[in-house]
Protein backbone atom coordinates (compact mmCIF):
# COMPACT_ATOMS: atom_id res chain seq x y z
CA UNK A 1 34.56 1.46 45.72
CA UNK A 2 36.51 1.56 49.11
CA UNK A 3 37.83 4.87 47.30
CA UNK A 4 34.35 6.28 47.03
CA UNK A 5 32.90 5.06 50.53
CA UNK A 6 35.69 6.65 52.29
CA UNK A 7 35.14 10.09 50.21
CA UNK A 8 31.45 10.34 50.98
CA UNK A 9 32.33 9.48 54.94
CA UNK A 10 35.11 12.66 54.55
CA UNK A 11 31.84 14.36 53.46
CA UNK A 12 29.89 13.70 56.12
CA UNK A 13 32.56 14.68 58.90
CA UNK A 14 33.80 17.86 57.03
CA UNK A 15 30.02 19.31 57.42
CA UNK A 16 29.85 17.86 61.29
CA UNK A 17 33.22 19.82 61.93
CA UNK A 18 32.33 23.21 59.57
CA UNK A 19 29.28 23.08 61.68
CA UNK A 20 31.01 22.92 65.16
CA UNK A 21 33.43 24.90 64.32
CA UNK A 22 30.75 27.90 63.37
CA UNK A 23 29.10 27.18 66.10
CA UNK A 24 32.31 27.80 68.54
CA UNK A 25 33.14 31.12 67.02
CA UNK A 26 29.50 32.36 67.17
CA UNK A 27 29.51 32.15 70.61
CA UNK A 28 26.73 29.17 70.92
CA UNK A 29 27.21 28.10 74.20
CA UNK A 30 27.85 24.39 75.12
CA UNK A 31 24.40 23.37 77.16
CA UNK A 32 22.72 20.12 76.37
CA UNK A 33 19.77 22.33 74.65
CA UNK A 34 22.23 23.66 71.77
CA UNK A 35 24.07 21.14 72.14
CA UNK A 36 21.20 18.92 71.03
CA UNK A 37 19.68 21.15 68.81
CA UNK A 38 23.01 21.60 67.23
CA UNK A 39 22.78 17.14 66.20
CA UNK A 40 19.28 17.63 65.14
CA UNK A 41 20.71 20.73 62.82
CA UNK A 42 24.20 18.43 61.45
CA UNK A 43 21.66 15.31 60.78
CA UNK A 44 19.48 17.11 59.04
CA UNK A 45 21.64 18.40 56.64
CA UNK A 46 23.66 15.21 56.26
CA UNK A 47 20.48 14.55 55.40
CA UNK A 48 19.88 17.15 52.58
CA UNK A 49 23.09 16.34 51.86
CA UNK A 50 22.78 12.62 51.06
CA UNK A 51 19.52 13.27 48.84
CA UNK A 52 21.54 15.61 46.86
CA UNK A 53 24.25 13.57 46.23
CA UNK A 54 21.66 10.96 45.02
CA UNK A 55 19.50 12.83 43.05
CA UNK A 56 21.75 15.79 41.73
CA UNK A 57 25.01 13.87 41.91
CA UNK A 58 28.52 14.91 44.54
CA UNK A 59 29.61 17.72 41.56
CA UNK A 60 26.29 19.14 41.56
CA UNK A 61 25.74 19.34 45.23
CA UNK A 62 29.00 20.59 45.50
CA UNK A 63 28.43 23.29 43.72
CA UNK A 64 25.46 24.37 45.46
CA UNK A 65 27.03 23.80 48.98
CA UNK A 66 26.39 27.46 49.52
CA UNK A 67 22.89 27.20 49.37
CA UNK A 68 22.31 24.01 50.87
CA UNK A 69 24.29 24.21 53.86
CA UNK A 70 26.16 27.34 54.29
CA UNK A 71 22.99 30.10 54.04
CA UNK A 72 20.89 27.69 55.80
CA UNK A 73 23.75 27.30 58.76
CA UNK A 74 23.82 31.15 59.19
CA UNK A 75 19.92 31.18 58.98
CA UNK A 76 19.42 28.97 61.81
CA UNK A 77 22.18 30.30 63.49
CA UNK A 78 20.73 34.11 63.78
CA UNK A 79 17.12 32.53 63.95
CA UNK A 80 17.70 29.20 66.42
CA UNK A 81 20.43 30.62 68.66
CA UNK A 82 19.68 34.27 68.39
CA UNK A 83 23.14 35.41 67.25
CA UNK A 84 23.16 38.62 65.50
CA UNK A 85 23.24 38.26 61.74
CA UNK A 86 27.03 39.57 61.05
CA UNK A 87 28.19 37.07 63.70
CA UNK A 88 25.77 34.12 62.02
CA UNK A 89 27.70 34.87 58.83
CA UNK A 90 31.25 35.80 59.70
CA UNK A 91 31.31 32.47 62.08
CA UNK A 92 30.29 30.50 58.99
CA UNK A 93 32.65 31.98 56.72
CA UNK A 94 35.35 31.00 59.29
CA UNK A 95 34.36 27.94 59.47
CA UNK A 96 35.01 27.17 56.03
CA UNK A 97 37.81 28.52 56.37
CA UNK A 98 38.88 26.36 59.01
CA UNK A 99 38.00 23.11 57.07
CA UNK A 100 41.08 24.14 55.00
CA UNK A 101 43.44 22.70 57.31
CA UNK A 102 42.04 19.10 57.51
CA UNK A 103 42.04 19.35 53.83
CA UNK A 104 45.61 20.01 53.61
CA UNK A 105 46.48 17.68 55.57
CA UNK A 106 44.48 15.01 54.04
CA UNK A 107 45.61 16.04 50.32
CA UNK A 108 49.52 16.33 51.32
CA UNK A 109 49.29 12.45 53.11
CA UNK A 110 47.25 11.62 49.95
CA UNK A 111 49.96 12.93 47.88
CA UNK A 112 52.55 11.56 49.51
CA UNK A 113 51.46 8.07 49.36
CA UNK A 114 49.97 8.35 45.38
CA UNK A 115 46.28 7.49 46.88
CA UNK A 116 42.90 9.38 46.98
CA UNK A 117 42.20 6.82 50.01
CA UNK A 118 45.13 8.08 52.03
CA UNK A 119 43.64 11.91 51.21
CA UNK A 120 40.06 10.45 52.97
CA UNK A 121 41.53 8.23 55.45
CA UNK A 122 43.97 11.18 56.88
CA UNK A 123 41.60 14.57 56.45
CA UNK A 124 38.76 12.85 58.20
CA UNK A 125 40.99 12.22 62.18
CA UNK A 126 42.37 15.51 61.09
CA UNK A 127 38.81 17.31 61.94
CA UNK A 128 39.19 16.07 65.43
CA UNK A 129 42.96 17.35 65.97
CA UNK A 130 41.76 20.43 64.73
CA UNK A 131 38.71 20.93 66.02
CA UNK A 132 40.57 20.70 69.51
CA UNK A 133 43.15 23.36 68.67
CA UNK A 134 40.52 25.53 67.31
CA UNK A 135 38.69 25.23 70.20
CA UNK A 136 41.75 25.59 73.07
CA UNK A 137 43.47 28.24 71.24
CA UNK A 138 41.37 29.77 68.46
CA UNK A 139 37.55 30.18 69.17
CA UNK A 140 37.63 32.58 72.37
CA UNK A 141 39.78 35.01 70.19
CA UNK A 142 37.85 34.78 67.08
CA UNK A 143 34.47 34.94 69.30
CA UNK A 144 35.84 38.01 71.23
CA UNK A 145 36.76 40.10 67.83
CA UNK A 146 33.68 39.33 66.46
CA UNK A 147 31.47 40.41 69.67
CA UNK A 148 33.34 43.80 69.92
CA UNK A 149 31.83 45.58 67.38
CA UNK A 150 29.67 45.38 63.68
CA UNK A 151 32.87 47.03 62.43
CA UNK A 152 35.28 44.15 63.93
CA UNK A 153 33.73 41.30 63.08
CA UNK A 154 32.78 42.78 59.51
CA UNK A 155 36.81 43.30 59.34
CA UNK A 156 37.33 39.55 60.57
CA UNK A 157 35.45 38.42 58.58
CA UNK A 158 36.65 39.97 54.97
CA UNK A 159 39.53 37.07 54.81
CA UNK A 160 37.48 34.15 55.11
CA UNK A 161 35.06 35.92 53.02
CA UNK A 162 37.33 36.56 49.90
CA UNK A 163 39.20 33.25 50.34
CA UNK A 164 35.43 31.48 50.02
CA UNK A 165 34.93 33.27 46.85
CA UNK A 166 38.34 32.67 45.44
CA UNK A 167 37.98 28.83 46.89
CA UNK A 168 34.50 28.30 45.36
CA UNK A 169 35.51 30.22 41.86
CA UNK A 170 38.58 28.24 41.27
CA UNK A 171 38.15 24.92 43.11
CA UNK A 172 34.87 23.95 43.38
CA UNK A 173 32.92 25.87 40.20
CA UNK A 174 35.48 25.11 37.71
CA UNK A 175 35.74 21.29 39.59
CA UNK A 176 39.79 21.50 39.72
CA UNK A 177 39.42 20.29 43.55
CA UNK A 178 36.17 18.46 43.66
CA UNK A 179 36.00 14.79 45.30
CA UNK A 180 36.20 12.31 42.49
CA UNK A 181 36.57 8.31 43.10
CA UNK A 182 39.61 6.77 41.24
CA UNK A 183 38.52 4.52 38.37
């Protein structure tokens, strides 16, 4: 149960720190309007999120993460903040890729210590360590290759783009990575 709780939480703060994340590389400035519309935004698709996983289930709403969050992200982003659409979509893309890292490091503590609660319990302070590197050494690169030019940021963003497809074919379609509780 404690297993399960803690997974759902992970959840919860790996869409909060996708969603800042994407927001830092697309250049949304830091006022208290974005910054507030930017809560409203995260709490409304914990939200969506949380009546998926009731309804549909965590595999299911896995699996349509894309839709439910991603598209919508990049939506709001272009529509909400006025960001051009290639930077909407590349910043999400690099988001994801981003949320790697606290993954990692969550699964190689989990691994180490033989426990799915570890995985939770380490990945979620993880987001914060790297949200803060992202953001001191990471974000006003990524934000200045993607502003340069259509051709730049389309370039950037071709990694993140083929490691999402590759992540979501393999790990999250199949289910060979998807959260599961420990029985």
């Amino acid at each position: 149960m404690l297993t399960t709780i803690a997974g759902l939480v992970r959840f919860g703060f790996s869409l909060v720190f996708g969603l800042a994340v994407s927001a830092l590389f697309a250049g949304i400035a830091p006022s208290r309007k974005n910054t507030r519309r930017l809560a409203l935004m995260g709490a409304a698709f914990l939200i969506v999120q949380t009546v998926c996983w009731r309804l549909l289930g965590i595999e299911v709403t896995s699996k349509l993460y894309p839709v439910i969050i991603h598209l919508p992200v990049a939506v709001l982003f272009a529509l909400v903040f006025k960001r051009p659409w290639h930077i909407s979509i590349v910043s999400v893309l690099c988001g994801y890729l981003c949320c790697q890292a606290p993954r990692w490091f969550g699964f190689l503590f989990g691994a180490a210590l033989k426990s799915d609660l570890a995985d939770h319990l380490f990945y979620i302070p993880a987001t914060f360590a790297f949200y803060i590197l992202l953001k001191k050494f990471a974000a006003g690169s990524v934000r200045q290759l993607m502003e340069k030019s259509v051709k730049s940021c389309l370039l950037l963003g071709g990694v993140p783009l083929f490691y999402y497809l590759f992540d979501y074919q393999f790990s999250v379609k199949d289910g060979w990575f998807i959260f599961q509780a420990t029985t």
